[in-house]
Structure formats: C-alpha cells, structure tokens
Protein backbone atom coordinates (compact mmCIF):
# COMPACT_ATOMS: atom_id res chain seq x y z
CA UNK A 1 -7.22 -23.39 -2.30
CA UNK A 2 -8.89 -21.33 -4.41
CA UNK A 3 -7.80 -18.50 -6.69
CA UNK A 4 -9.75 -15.13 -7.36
CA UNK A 5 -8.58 -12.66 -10.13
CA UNK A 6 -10.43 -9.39 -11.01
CA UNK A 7 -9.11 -8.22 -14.31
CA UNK A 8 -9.35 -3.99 -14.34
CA UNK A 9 -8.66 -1.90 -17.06
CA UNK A 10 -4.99 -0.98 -15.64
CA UNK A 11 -3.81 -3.65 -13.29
CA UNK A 12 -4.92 -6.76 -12.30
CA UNK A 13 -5.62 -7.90 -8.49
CA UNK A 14 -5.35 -11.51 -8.07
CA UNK A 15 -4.82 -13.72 -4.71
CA UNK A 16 -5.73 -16.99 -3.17
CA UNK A 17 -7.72 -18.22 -0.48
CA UNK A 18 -7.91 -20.76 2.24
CA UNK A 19 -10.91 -20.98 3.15
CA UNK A 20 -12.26 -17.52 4.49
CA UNK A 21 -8.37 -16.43 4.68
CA UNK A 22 -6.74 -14.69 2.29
CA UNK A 23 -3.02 -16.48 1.40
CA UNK A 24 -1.48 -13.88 -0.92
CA UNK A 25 -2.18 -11.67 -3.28
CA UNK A 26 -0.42 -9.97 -6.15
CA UNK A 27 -0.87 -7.01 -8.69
CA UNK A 28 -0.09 -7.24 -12.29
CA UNK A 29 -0.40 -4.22 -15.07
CA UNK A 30 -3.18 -5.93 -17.05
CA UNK A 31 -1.60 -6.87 -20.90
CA UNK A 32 -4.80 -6.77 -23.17
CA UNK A 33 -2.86 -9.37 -25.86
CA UNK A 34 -1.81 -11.79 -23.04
CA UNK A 35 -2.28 -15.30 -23.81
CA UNK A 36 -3.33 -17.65 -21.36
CA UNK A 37 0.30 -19.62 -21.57
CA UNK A 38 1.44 -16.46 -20.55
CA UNK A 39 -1.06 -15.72 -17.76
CA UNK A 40 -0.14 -19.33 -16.72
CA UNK A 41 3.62 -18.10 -16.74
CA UNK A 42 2.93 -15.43 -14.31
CA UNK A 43 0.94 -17.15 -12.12
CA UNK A 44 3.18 -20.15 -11.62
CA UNK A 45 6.48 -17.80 -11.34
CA UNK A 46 4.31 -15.57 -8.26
CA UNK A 47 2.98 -18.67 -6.62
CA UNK A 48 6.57 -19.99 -6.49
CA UNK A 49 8.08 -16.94 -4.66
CA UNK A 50 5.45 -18.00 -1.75
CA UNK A 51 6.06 -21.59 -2.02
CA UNK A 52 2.38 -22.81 -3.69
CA UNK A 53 2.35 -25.27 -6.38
CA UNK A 54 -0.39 -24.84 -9.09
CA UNK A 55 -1.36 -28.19 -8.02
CA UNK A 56 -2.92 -26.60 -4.99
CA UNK A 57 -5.70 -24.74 -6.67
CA UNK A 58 -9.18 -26.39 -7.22
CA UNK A 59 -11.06 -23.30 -7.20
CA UNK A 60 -11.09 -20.33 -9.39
CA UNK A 61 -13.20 -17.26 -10.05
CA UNK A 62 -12.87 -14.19 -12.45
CA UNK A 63 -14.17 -10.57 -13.07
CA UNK A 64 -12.86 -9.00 -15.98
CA UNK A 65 -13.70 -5.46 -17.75
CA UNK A 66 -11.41 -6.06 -20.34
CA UNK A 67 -13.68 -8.71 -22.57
CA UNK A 68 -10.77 -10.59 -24.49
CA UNK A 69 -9.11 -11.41 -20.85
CA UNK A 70 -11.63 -13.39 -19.55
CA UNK A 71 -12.15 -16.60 -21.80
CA UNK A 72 -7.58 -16.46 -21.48
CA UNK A 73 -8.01 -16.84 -17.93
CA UNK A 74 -10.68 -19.03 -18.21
CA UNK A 75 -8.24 -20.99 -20.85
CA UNK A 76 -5.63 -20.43 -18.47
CA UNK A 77 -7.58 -22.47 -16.03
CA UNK A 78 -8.37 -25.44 -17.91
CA UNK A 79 -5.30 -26.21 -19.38
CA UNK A 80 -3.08 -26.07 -16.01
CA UNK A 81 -5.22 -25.90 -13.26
CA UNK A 82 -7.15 -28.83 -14.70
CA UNK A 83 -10.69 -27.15 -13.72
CA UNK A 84 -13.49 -25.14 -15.27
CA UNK A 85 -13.51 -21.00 -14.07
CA UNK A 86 -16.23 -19.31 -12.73
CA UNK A 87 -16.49 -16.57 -14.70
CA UNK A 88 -18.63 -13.80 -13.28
CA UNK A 89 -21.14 -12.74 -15.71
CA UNK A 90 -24.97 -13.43 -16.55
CA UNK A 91 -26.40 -16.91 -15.00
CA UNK A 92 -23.94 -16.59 -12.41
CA UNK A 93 -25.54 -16.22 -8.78
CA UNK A 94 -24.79 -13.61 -6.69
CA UNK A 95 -27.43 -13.60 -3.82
CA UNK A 96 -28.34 -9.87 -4.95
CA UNK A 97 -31.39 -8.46 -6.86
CA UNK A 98 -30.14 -6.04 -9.38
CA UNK A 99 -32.27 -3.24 -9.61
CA UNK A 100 -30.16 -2.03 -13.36
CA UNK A 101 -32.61 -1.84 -16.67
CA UNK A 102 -29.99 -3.83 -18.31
CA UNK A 103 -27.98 -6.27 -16.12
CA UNK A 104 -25.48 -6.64 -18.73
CA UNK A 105 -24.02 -3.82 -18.84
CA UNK A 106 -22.95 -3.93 -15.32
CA UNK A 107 -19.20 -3.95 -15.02
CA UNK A 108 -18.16 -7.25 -12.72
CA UNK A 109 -15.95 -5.68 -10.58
CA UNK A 110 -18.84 -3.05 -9.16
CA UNK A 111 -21.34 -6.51 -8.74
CA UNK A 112 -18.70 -8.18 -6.93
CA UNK A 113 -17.71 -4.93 -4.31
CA UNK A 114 -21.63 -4.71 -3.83
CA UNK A 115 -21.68 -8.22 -3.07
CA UNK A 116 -18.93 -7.81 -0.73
CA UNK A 117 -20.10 -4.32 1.05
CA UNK A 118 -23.24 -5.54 1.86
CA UNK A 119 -22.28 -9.10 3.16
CA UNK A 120 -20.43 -6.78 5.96
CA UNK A 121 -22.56 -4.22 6.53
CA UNK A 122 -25.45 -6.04 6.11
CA UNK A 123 -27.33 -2.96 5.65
CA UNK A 124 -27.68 0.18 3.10
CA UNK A 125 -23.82 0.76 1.90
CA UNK A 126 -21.98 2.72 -1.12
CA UNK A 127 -18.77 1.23 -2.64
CA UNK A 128 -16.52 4.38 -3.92
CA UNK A 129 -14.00 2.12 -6.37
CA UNK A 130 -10.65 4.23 -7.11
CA UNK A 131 -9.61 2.93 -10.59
CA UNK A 132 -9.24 4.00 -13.93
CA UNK A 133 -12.95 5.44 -13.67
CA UNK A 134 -14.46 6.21 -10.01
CA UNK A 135 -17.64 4.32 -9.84
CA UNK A 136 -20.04 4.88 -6.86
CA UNK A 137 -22.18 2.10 -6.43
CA UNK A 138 -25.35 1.94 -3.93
CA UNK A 139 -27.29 -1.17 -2.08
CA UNK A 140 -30.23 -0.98 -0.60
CA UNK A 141 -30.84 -1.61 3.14
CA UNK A 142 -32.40 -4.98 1.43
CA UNK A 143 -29.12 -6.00 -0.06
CA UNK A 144 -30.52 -4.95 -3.86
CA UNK A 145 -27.58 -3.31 -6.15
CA UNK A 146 -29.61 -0.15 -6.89
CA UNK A 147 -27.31 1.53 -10.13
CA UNK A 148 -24.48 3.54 -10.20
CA UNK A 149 -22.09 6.75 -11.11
CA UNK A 150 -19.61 6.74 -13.78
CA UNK A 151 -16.86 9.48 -13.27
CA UNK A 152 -13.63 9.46 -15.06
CA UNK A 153 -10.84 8.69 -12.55
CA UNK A 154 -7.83 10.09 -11.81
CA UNK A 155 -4.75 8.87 -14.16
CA UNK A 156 -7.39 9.87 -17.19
CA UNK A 157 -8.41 12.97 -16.14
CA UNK A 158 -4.44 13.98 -15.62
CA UNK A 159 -3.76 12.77 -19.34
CA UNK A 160 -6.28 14.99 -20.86
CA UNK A 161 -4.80 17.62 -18.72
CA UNK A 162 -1.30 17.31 -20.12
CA UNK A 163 -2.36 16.62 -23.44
CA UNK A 164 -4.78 19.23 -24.26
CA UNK A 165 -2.88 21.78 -22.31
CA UNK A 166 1.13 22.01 -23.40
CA UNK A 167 2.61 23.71 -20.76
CA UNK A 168 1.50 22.02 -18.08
CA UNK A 169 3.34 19.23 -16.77
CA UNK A 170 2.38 15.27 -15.95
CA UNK A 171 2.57 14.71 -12.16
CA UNK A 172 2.43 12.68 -9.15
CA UNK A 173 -0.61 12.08 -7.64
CA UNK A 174 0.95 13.23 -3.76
CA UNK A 175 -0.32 15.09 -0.94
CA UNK A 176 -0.28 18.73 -1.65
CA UNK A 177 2.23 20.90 -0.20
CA UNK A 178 -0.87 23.38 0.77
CA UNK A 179 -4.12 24.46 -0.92
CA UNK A 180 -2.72 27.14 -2.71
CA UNK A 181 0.41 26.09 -4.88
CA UNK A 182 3.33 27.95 -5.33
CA UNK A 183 4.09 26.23 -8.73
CA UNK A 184 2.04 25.01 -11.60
CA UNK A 185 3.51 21.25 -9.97
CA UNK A 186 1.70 21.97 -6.50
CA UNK A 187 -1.37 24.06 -8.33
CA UNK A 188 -2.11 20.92 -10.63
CA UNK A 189 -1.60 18.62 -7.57
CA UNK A 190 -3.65 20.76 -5.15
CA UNK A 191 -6.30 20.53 -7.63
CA UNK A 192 -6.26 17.19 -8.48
CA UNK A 193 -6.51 15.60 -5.07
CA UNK A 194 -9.00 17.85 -3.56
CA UNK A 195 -10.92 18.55 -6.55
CA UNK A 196 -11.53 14.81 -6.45
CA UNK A 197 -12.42 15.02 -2.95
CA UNK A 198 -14.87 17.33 -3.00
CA UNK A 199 -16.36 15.27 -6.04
CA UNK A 200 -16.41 11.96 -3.80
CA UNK A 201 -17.87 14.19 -1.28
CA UNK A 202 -20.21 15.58 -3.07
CA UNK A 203 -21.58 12.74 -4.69
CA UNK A 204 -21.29 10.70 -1.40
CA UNK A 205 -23.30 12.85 0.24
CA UNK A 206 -26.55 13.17 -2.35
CA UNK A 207 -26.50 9.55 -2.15
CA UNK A 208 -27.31 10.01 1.48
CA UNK A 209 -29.50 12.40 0.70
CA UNK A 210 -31.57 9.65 -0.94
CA UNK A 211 -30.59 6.72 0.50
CA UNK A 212 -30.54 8.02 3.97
CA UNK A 213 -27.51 6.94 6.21
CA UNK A 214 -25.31 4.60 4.02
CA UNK A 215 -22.01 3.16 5.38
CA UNK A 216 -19.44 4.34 2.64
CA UNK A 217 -16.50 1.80 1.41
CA UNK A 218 -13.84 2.64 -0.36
CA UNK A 219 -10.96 0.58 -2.82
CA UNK A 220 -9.21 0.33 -5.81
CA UNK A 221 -5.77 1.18 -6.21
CA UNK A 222 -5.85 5.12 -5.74
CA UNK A 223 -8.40 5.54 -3.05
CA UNK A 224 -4.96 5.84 -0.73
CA UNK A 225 -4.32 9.24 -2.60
CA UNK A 226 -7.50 10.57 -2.20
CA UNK A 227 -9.50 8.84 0.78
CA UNK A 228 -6.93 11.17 3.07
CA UNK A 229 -8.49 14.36 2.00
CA UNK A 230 -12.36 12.90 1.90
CA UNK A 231 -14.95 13.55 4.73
CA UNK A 232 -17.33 10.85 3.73
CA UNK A 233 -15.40 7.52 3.58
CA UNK A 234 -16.03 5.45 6.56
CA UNK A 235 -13.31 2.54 5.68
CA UNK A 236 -10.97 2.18 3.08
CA UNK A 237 -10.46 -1.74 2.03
CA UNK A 238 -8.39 -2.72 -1.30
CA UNK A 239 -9.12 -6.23 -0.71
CA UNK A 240 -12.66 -5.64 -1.40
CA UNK A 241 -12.75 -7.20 -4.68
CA UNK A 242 -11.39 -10.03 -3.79
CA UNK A 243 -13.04 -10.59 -1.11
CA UNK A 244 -16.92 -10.77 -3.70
CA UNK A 245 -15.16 -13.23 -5.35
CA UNK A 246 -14.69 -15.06 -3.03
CA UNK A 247 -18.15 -14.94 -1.67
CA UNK A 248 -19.71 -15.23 -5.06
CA UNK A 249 -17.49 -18.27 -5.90
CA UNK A 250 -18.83 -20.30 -2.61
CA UNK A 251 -23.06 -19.42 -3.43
CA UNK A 252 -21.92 -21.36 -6.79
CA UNK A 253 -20.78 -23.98 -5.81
C-alpha cells in the first residue's frame, strides 16, 4: 500500500493507495514544529480508526511547501515504516518538461496537480488550486508545465481585511444572501466570494486567450466556496494532489 502526503501551508492532505484506488484519506492542520514521532503518532492513531497497520505501507511519497516538514516526514518514514520517502523535489522524475527559468522555485504541490491534470486530460489544461494562495497553473497541449499565477487566497486576504480595517468583522466564507448585502456581514461576504470569482474568471479566461481552449481543474480545500459562483471551472477534484503523487511515485520506481 502506499502512502501519499502533500504538506500545504494550512492543512495537510494525506491518504493511501491500493494500487490505482484510493483507501482513505485524512486532513490534518499542518504543525510547522511537528516532529516526526509525532507525525508517526498521527498517522498510526488515523490508520487504526480504518483498521490498517503501519506494517502495510511499502510505499511513500511527499510534497511539502513548508521546508522543515519534509525531511520529518521523510524521518517519519524511515524510522517506522522501515523505507526511504520519495520526496518530491529536484532529480525526482515527473514525465513533464518544465518550461520555469528556475525549476526550484516551483512549489511541489502545483508540479504534482500539473502532473495529475494532464495525465487526464491528456491535452492543454489549467489547475486553479484553492489554498492559502490561489495558484493557476498551465500545461501545454504537449504535457510541458508552462509557469504560473500567484494570487493571495482567501483566509489571507480576509485577515488583512479585519486587521487593517477595525470595524469590520471576521467572517464565514458562505454563499451570499444576495449581491447586494444588507449588513457589513453579507457586504464583506458578497464581496469576498464573487470578487474571487470574477478574479478566477478573469484570469481563467486570458489564459485561454493564450493558450486557446484549456480544460480548467479545480482543488484545494476552498474551491467548494468559490467554484459555485465561477463560470470557467470545468471540474472540481480535491483529490487532485493526491492523485500526482501517486503517479509521480510509480515513474520512480
């Protein structure tokens, strides 16, 4: 069985596979000081509550944008799982040309969703990741990862809102009541979601511009709040990630 973890800057996505078929999987708030005793911790007490041992892993692969979390999983790994960790970074093979000026700078997670777009659209695609920044990343109808767009995400943008203006309040990312709010609650929410729309739309749809037509995925763990509200998203898939990982893990082996 083998076990997949992408490491984010807010949670952590993690699952295992048999084979082609995903078993479980499981989301964690990511812990920047965790140790890999305690990763190990975690990851024995969720495999229980489904009834797999640790024993059952001989496969592992990782993605981390947090830097110090990597080498714990990959810790993690050797010291109860008994095996080495593929951790996704330079020298590892991916099947994709990366058309970046610096490869290294590329965050794993957005490698991984190309990798995983592309293997099933086999054709020109967009990944639109929902996470603590919204990335849009492009490949080429020839399966190259062409670059990106960095946009500050949603849970950041609504802390700079709160902090840097004092009466307004922190809330909810929900559907809005209407367009135009009755209350500063429903104005900030109205604004939020499809201000954020428009931007996925907007962006979505110069990369078409370009790119011509380009099958648009989306993920990450807020796409559900604002995917709704978006013209441009063809499919919405939060197991995207995992899914790369998978993939990447078996053209390493």
């Amino acid at each position: 069985m083998l076990l997949v973890v992408d490491v984010g800057n807010t949670q952590t996505h993690f699952g295992t596979f048999a084979q082609e078929r995903l078993v479980e999987h499981w989301r964690l708030a990511t812990v920047r000081e965790s140790t890999a005793d305690e990763l190990g911790a975690a990851l024995r007490n969720l495999l229980d509550l489904r009834g797999v041992a640790m024993s059952e892993l001989d496969g592992s692969i990782v993605s981390s944008t947090v830097p110090e979390l990597g080498p714990e999983w990959a810790e993690m790994t050797r010291r109860y799982l008994g095996h080495e960790m593929l951790v996704v970074g330079p020298g590892v093979k991916t099947g994709m040309p990366i058309r970046y000026d610096n490869p290294r700078e590329i965050g794993a997670d957005r490698l991984v969703n190309a990798v995983a777009a592309y293997d099933r659209v086999k054709g020109c695609c967009v990944v639109v990741d929902f996470g603590t920044a919204i990335t849009y990343d492009p490949v080429s109808a020839q399966g190259e990862y062409l670059g990106g767009i960095i946009a500050p995400g949603l849970e950041i943008s609504l802390e700079a809102l709160t902090e840097r203006a004092a009466k307004l309040p922190r809330v909810d990312i929900e559907q809005p009541r209407s367009l135009i709010g009755k209350t500063t609650i429903d104005a900030i929410r109205s604004g939020v979601v499809y201000g954020f729309a428009g931007q996925v739309d907007g962006i979505v749809n110069r990369l078409r511009d370009e790119l011509g037509d380009a099958r648009t995925i989306a993920t990450g763990g807020l796409a559900a709040s604002i995917v709704p509200f978006c013209q441009t998203i063809d499919e919405v898939d939060d197991l995207l990630t995992l899914t790369g990982l998978r993939l990447i893990h078996e053209r390493n082996r």
